[in-house]
N, C-alpha and C. Protein backbone atom coordinates (compact mmCIF):
# COMPACT_ATOMS: atom_id res chain seq x y z
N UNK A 1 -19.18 36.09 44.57
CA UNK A 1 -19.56 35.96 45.97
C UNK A 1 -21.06 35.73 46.13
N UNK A 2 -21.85 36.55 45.28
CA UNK A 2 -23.31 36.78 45.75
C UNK A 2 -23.49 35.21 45.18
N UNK A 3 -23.20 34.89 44.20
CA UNK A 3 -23.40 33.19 43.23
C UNK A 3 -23.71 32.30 44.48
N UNK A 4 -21.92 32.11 45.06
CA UNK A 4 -21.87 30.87 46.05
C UNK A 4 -22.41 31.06 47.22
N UNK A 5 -23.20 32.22 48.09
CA UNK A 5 -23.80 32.51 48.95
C UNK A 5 -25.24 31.97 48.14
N UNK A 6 -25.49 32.42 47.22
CA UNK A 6 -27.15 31.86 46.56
C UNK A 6 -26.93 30.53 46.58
N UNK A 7 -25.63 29.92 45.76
CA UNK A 7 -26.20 27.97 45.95
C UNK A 7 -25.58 27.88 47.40
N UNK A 8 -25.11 28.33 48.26
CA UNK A 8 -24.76 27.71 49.79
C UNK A 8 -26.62 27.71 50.39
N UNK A 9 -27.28 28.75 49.97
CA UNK A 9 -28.98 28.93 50.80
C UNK A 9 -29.52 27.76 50.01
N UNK A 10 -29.36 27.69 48.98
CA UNK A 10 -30.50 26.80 48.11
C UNK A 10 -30.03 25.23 48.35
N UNK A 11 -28.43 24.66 48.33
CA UNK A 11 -28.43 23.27 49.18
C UNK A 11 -28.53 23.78 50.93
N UNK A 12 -28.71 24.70 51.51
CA UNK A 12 -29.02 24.31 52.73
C UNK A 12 -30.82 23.95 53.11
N UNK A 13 -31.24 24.82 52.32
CA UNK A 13 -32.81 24.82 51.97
C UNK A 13 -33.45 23.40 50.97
N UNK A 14 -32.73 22.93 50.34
CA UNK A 14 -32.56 21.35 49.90
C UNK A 14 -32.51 20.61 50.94
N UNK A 15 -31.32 20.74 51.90
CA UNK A 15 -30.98 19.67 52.82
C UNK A 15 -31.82 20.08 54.12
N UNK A 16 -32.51 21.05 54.09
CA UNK A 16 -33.41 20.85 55.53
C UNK A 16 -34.86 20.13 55.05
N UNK A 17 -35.11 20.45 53.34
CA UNK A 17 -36.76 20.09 53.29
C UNK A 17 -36.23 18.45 53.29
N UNK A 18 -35.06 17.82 52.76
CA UNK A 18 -35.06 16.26 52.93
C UNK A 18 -34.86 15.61 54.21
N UNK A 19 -34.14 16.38 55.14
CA UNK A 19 -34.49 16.06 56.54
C UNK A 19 -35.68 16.21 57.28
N UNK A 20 -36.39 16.68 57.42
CA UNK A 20 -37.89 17.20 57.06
C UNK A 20 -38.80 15.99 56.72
N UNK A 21 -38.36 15.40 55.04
CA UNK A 21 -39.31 14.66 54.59
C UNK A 21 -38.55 13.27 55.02
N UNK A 22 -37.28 12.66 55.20
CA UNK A 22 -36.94 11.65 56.06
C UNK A 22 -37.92 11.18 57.29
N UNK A 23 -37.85 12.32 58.29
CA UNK A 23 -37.78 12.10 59.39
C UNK A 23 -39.77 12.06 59.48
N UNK A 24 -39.83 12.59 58.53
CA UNK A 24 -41.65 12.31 58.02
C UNK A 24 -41.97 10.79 58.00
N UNK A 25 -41.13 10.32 57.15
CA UNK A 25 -41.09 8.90 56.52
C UNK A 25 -40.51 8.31 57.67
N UNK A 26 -39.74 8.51 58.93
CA UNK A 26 -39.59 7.62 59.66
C UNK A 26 -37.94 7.01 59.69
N UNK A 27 -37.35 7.62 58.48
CA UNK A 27 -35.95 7.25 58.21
C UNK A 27 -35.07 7.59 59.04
N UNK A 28 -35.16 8.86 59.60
CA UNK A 28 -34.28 9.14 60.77
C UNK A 28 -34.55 8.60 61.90
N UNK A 29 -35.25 8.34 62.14
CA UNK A 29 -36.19 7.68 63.40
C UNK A 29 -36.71 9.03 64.27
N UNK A 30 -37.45 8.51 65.04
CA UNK A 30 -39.03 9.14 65.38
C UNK A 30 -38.49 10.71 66.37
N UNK A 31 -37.12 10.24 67.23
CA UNK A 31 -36.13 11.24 68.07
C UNK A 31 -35.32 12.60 67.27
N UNK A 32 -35.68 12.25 66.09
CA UNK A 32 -34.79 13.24 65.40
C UNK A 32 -35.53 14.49 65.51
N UNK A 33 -36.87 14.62 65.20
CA UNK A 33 -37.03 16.33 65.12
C UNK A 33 -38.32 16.25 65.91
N UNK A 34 -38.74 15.01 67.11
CA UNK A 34 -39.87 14.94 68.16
C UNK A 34 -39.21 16.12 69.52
N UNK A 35 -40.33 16.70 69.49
CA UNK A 35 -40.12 18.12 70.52
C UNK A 35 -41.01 17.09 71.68
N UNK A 36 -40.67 17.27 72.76
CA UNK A 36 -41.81 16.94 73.89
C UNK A 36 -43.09 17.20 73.84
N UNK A 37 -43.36 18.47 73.08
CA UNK A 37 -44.92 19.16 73.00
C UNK A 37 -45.87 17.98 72.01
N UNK A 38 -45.03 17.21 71.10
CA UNK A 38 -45.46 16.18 70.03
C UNK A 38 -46.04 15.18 70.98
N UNK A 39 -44.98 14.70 72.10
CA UNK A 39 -44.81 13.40 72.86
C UNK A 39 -46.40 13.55 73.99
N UNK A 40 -46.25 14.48 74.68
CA UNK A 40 -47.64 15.17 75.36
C UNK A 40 -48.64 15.10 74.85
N UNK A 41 -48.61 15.27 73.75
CA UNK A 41 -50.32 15.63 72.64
C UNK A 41 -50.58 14.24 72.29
N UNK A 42 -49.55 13.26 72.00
CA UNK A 42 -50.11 11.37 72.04
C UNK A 42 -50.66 10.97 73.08
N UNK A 43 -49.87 11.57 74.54
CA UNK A 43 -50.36 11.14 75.31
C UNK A 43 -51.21 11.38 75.64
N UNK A 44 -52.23 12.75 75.01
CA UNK A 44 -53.44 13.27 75.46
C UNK A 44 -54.39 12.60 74.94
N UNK A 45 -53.96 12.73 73.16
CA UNK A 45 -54.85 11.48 72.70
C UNK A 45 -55.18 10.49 73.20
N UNK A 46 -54.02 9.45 73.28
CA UNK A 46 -54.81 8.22 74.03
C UNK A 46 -55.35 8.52 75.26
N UNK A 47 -54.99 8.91 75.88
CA UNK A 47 -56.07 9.13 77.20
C UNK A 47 -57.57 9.49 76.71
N UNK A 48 -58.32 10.14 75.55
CA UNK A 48 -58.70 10.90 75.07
C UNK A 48 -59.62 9.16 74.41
N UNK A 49 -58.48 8.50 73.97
CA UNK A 49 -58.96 7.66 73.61
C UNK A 49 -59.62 6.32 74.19
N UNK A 50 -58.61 6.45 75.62
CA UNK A 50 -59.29 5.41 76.33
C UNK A 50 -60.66 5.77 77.20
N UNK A 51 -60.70 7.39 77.58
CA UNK A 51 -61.56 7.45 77.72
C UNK A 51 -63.33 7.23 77.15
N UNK A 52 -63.14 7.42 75.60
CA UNK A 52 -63.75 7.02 74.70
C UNK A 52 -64.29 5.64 74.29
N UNK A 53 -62.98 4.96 74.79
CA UNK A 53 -63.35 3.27 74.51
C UNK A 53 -63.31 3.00 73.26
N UNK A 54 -62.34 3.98 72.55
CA UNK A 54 -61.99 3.66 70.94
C UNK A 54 -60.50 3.65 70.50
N UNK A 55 -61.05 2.54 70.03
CA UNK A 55 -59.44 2.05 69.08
C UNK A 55 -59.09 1.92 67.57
N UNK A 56 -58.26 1.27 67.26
CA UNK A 56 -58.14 1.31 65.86
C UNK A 56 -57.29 2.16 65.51
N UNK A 57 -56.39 3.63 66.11
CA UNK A 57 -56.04 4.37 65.79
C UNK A 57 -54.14 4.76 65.97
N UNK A 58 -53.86 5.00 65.07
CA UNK A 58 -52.70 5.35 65.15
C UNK A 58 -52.24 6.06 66.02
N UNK A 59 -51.12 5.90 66.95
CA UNK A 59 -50.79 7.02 67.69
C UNK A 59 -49.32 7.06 68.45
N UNK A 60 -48.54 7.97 68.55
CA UNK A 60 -46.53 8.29 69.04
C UNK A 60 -47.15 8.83 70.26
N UNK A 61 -46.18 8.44 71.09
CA UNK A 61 -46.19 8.73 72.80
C UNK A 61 -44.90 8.30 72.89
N UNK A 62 -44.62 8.54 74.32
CA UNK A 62 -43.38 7.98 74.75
C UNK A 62 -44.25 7.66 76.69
N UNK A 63 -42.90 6.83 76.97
CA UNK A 63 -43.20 7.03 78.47
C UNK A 63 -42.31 5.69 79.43
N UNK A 64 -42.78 5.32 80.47
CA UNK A 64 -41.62 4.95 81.18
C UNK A 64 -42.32 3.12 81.28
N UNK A 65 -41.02 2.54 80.60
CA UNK A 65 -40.99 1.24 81.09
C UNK A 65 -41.69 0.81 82.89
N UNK A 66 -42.71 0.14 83.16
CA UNK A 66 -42.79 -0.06 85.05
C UNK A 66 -43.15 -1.53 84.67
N UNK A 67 -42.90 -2.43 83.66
CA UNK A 67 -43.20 -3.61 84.25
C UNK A 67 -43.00 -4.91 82.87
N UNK A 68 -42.21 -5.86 82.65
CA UNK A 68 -41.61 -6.83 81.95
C UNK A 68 -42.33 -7.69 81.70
N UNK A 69 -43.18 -8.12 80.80
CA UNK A 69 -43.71 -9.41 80.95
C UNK A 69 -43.46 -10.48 79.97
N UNK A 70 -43.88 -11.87 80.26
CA UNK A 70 -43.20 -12.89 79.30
C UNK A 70 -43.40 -12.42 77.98
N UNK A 71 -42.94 -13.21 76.74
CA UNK A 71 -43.06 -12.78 75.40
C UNK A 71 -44.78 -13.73 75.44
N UNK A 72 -45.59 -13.35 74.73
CA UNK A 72 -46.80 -13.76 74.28
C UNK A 72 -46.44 -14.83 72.85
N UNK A 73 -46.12 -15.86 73.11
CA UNK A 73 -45.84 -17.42 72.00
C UNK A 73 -46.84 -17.82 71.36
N UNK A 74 -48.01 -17.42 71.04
CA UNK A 74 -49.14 -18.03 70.86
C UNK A 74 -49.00 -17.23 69.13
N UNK A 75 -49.16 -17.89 68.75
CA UNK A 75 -49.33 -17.23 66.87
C UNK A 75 -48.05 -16.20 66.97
N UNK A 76 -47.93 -15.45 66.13
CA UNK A 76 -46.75 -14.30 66.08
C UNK A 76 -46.44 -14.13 67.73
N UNK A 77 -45.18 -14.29 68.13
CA UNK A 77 -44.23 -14.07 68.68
C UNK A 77 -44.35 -12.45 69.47
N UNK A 78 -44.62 -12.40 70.56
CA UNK A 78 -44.31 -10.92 71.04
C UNK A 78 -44.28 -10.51 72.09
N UNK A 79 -43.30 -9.49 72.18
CA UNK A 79 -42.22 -9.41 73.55
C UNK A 79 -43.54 -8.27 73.93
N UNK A 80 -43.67 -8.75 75.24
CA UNK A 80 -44.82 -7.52 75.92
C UNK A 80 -44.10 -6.86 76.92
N UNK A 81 -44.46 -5.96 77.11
CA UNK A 81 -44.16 -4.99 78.77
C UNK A 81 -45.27 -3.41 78.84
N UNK A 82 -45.45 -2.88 80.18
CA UNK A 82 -46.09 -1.89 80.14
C UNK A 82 -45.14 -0.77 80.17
N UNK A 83 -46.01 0.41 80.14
CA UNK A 83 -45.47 1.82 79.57
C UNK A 83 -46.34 2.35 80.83
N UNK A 84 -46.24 3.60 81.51
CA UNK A 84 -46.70 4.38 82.13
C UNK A 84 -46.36 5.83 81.13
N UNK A 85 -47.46 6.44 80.30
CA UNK A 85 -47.76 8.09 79.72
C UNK A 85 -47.27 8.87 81.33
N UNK A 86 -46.99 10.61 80.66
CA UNK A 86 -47.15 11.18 81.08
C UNK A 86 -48.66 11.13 81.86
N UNK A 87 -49.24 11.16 81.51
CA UNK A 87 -50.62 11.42 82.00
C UNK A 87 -50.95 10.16 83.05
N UNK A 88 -50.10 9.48 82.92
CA UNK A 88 -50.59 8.40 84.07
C UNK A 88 -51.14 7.17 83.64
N UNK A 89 -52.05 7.29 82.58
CA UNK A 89 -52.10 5.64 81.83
C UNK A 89 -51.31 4.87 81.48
N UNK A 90 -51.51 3.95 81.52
CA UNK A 90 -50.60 2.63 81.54
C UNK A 90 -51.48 2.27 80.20
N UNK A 91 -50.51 1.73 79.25
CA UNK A 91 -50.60 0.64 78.29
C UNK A 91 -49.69 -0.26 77.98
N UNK A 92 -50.16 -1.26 77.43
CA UNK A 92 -49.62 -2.85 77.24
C UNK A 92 -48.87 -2.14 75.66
N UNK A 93 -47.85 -2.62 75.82
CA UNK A 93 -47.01 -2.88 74.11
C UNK A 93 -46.98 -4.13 73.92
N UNK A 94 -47.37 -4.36 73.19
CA UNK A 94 -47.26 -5.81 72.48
C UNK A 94 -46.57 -5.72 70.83
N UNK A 95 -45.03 -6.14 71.00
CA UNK A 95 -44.11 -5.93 69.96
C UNK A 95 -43.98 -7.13 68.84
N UNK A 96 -44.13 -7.35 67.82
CA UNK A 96 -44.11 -8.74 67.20
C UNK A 96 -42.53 -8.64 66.91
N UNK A 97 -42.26 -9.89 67.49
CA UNK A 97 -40.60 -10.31 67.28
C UNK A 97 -40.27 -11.02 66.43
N UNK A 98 -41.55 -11.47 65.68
CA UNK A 98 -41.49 -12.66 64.46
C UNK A 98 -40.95 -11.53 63.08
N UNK A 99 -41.38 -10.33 63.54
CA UNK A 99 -41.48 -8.96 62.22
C UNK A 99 -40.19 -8.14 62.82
N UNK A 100 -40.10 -7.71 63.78
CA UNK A 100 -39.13 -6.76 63.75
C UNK A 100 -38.17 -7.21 65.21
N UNK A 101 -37.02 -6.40 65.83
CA UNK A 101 -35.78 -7.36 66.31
C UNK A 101 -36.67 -6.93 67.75
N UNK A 102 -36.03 -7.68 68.81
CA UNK A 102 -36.59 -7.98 70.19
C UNK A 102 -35.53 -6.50 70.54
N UNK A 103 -36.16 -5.74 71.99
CA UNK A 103 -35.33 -4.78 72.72
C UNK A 103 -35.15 -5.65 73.72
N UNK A 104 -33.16 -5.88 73.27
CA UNK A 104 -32.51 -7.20 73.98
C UNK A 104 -32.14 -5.50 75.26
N UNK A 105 -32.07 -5.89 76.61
CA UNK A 105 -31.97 -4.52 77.85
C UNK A 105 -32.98 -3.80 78.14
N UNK A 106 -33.43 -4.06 77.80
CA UNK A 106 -34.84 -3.56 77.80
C UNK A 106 -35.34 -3.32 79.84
N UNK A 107 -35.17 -2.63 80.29
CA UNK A 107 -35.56 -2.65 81.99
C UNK A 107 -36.47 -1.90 82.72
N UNK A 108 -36.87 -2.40 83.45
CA UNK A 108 -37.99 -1.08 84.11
C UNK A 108 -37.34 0.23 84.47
N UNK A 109 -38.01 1.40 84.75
CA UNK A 109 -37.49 2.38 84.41
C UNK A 109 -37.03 3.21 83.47
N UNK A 110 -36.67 2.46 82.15
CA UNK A 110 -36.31 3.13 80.87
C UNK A 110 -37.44 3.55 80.45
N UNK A 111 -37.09 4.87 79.39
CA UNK A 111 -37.81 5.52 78.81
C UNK A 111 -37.55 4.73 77.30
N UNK A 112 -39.30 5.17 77.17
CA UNK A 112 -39.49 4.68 75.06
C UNK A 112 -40.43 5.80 74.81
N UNK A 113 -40.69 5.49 73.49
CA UNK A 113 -41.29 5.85 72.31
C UNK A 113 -41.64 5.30 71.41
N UNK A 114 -42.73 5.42 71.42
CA UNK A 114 -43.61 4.01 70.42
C UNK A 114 -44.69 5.12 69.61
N UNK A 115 -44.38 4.33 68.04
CA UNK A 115 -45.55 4.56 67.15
C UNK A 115 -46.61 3.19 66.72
N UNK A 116 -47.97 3.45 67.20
CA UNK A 116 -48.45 2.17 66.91
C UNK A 116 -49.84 2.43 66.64
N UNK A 117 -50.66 0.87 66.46
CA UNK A 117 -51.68 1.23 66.76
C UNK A 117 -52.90 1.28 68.51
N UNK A 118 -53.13 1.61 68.45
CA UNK A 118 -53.81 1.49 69.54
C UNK A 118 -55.52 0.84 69.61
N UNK A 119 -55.24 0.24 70.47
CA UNK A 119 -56.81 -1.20 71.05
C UNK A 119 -57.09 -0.67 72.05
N UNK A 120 -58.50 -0.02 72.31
CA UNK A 120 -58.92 -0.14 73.97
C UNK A 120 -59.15 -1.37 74.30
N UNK A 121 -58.86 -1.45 75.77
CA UNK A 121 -59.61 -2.05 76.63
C UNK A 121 -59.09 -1.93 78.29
N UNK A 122 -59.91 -2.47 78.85
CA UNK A 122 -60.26 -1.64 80.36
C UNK A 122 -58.87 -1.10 81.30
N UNK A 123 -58.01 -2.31 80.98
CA UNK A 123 -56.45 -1.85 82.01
C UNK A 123 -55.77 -0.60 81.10
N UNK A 124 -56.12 0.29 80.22
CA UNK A 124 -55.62 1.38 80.02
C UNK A 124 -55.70 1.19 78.13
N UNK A 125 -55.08 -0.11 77.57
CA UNK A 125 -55.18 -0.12 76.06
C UNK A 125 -53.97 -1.20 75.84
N UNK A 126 -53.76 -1.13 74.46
CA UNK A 126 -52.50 -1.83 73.85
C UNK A 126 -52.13 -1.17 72.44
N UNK A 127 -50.38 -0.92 72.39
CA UNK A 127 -50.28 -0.94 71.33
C UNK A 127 -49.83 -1.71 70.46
N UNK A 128 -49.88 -1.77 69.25
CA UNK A 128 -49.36 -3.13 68.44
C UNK A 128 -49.02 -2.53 67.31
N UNK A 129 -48.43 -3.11 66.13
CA UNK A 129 -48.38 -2.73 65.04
C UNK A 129 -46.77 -2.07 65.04
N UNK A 130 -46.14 -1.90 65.97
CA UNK A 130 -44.72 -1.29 65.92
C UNK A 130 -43.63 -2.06 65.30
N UNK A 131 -44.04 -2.42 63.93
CA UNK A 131 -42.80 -2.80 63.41
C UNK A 131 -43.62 -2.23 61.70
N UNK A 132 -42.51 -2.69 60.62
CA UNK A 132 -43.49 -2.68 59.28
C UNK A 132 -44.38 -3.26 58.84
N UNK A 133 -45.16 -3.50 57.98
CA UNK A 133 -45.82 -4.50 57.74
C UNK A 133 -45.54 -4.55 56.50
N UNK A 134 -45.22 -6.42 56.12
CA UNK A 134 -44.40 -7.02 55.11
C UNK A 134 -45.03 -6.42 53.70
N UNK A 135 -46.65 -6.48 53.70
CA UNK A 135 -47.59 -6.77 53.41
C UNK A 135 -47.22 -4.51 52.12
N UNK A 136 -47.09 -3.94 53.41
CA UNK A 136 -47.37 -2.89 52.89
C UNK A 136 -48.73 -1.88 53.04
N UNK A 137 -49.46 -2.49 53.38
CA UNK A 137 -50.89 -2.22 53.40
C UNK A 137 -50.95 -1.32 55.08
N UNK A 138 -50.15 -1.42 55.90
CA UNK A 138 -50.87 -0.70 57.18
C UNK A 138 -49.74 0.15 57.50
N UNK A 139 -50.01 1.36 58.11
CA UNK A 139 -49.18 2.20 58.22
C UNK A 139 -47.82 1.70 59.21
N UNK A 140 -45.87 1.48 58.97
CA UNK A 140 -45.57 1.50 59.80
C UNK A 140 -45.38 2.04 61.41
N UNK A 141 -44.96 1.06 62.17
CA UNK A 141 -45.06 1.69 63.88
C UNK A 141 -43.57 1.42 63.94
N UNK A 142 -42.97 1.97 65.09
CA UNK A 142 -41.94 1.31 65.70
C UNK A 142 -41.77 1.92 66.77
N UNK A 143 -40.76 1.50 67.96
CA UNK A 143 -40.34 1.63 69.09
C UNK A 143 -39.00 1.98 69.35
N UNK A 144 -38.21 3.18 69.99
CA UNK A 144 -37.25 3.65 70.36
C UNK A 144 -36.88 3.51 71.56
N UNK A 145 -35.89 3.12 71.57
CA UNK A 145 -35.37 2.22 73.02
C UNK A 145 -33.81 2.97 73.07
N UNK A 146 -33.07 3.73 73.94
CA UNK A 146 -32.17 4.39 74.59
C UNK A 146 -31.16 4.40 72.94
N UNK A 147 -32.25 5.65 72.14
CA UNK A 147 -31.67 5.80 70.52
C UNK A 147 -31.50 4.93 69.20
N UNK A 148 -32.15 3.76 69.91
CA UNK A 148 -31.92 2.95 68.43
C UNK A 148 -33.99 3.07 68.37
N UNK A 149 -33.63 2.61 67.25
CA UNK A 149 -35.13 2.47 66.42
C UNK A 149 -35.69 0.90 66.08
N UNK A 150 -36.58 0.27 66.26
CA UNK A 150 -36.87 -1.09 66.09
C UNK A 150 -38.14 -1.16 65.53
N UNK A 151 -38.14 -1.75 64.36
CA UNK A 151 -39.47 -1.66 63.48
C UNK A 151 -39.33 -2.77 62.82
């Protein structure tokens, strides 16, 4: 008894540190073990950041679809729309569709979650970078759209 109670703790203690290190890596996608308190503290950052007028930086938020705009055709391919944070800033997503799949339903009002990088500039910022990069070299981003994951 005491045996199979010791290996029942030690694969459950296995299978939480690999869910754990998945969902680290991005494999489960970003909803699996994101608490709201995570989602708040991005959004503080960037605010944090736009106040600053600095970019370059990695950063997960979530927040509410308020506005659709054409795909940007000019070199890489990318589906844009804004985000309204908790906090009230608005930023531009700019998604490359040439790298990772388009969010086909995509509508105002829906909620996302985006890992990216972040660009100031004056209308609130932009993020970019939400897919992999082929290359390897820059940290992946991606975007969660009503449970699926797009990177």
């Amino acid at each position: 008894m005491r045996s199979i109670r010791r290996r029942s703790l030690v694969i459950l203690a296995v299978l939480a540190a690999l869910v754990l290190v998945f969902a680290e890596r991005g494999f489960l996608g970003p909803s699996a073990i994101r608490v709201p308190e995570q989602v708040s503290a991005g959004a503080e950052l960037l605010e944090s950041l736009y106040r600053e007028r600095k970019g370059g930086v990695q950063a997960e938020a979530g927040g509410i679809v308020t506005r659709l705009l054409p795909d940007d055709d000019r070199g890489s391919r990318h589906q844009r729309f804004v985000v309204e944070l908790p906090t009230g800033q608005t930023l531009l997503i700019a998604h490359n569709i040439d790298l990772a799949p388009r969010i086909d339903g995509l509508r105002t009002g829906d909620r996302i979650e985006f890992s990216g990088e972040y660009e100031w500039n004056p209308e609130g910022g932009v993020i970019h970078w939400t897919h992999r990069d082929p290359s390897g070299k820059h940290r992946p981003g991606w975007l969660v759209h009503e449970g699926q994951k797009y990177w």
